[in-house]
Structure formats: C-alpha cells, structure tokens
Protein backbone atom coordinates (compact mmCIF):
# COMPACT_ATOMS: atom_id res chain seq x y z
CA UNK A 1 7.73 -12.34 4.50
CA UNK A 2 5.89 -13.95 1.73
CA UNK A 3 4.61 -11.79 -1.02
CA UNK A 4 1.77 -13.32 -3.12
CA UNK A 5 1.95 -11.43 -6.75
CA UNK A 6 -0.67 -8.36 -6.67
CA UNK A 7 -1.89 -9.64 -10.51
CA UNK A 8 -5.04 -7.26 -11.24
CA UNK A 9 -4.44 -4.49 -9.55
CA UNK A 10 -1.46 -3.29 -11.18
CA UNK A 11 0.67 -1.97 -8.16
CA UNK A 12 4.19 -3.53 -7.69
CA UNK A 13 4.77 -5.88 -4.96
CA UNK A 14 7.01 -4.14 -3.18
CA UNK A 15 4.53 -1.52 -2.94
CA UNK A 16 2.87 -3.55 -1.14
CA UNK A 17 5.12 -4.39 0.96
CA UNK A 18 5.89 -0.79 2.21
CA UNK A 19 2.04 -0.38 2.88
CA UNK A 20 2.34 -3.17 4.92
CA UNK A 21 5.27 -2.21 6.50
CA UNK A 22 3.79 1.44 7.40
CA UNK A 23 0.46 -0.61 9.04
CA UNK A 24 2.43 -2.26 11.19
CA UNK A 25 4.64 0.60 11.71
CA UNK A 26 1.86 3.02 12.73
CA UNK A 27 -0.54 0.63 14.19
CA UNK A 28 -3.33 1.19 12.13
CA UNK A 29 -5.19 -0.29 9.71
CA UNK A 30 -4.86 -0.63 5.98
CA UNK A 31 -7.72 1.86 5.23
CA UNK A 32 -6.22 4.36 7.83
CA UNK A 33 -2.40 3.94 5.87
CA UNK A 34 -3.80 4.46 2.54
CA UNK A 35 -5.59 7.30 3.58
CA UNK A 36 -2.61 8.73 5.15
CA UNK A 37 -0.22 7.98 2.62
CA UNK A 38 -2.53 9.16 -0.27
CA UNK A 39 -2.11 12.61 1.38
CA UNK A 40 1.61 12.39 2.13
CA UNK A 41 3.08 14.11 -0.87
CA UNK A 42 6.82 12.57 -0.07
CA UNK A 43 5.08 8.90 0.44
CA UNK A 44 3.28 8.78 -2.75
CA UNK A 45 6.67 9.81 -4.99
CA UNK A 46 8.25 7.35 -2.92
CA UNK A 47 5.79 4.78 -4.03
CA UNK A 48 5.22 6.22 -7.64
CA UNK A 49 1.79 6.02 -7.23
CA UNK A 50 -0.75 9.06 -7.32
CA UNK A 51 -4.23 9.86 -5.51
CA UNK A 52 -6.65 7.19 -6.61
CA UNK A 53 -3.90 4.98 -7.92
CA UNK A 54 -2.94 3.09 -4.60
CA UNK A 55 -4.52 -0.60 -4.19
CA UNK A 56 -7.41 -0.95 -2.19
CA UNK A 57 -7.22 -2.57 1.25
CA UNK A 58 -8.63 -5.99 -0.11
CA UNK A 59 -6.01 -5.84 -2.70
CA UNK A 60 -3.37 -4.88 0.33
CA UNK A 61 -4.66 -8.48 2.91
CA UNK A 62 -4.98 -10.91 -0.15
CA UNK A 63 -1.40 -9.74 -1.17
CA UNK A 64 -0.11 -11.21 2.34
C-alpha cells in the first residue's frame, strides 16, 4: 500500500492508514468512519487525534 505524504493537513500518515484500514474493514465510507471514529473514545486515543482534529475525507482519498 502506497502512502502519498498527508502535507497540509497535519495528521500522520499512518493515521491515515488506519482510517483506511477501518473503511475497508467496516464497509463504509470515509465520511461514515470518521464519524464513527470521532465518537469512539478508545479510537481517537489510539489515533491521538481529538473531535474536530481528524482529516477530512478529501484529505483521507488524495492520501491513497
């Protein structure tokens, strides 16, 4: 899997990755993950990242 650098939007590329992952995972898509993981309390310390801080899912498809 090729990971294109996430330059802007200041979340961690492997962030993305696990975003990406969890879309797959689940089936869904990247608007329905982020607004499932920004309410999963044990996702978002897993990710370091707080409400309103995770990428947007533009940000998420040009990463990939």
């Amino acid at each position: 899997m090729q990971i294109s650098h996430p330059a802007g939007n200041g979340v961690a590329g492997w962030k993305h990755a696990v975003l990406h992952f969890l879309r797959l995972h689940m089936d869904a898509t990247l608007q329905e993950v982020l607004d499932w993981a920004e309410e999963m309390e044990r996702v978002r310390a897993a990710l370091v990242l707080e409400r309103g801080e995770f990428p947007g899912p533009s940000a998420l498809c040009k990463s990939f």
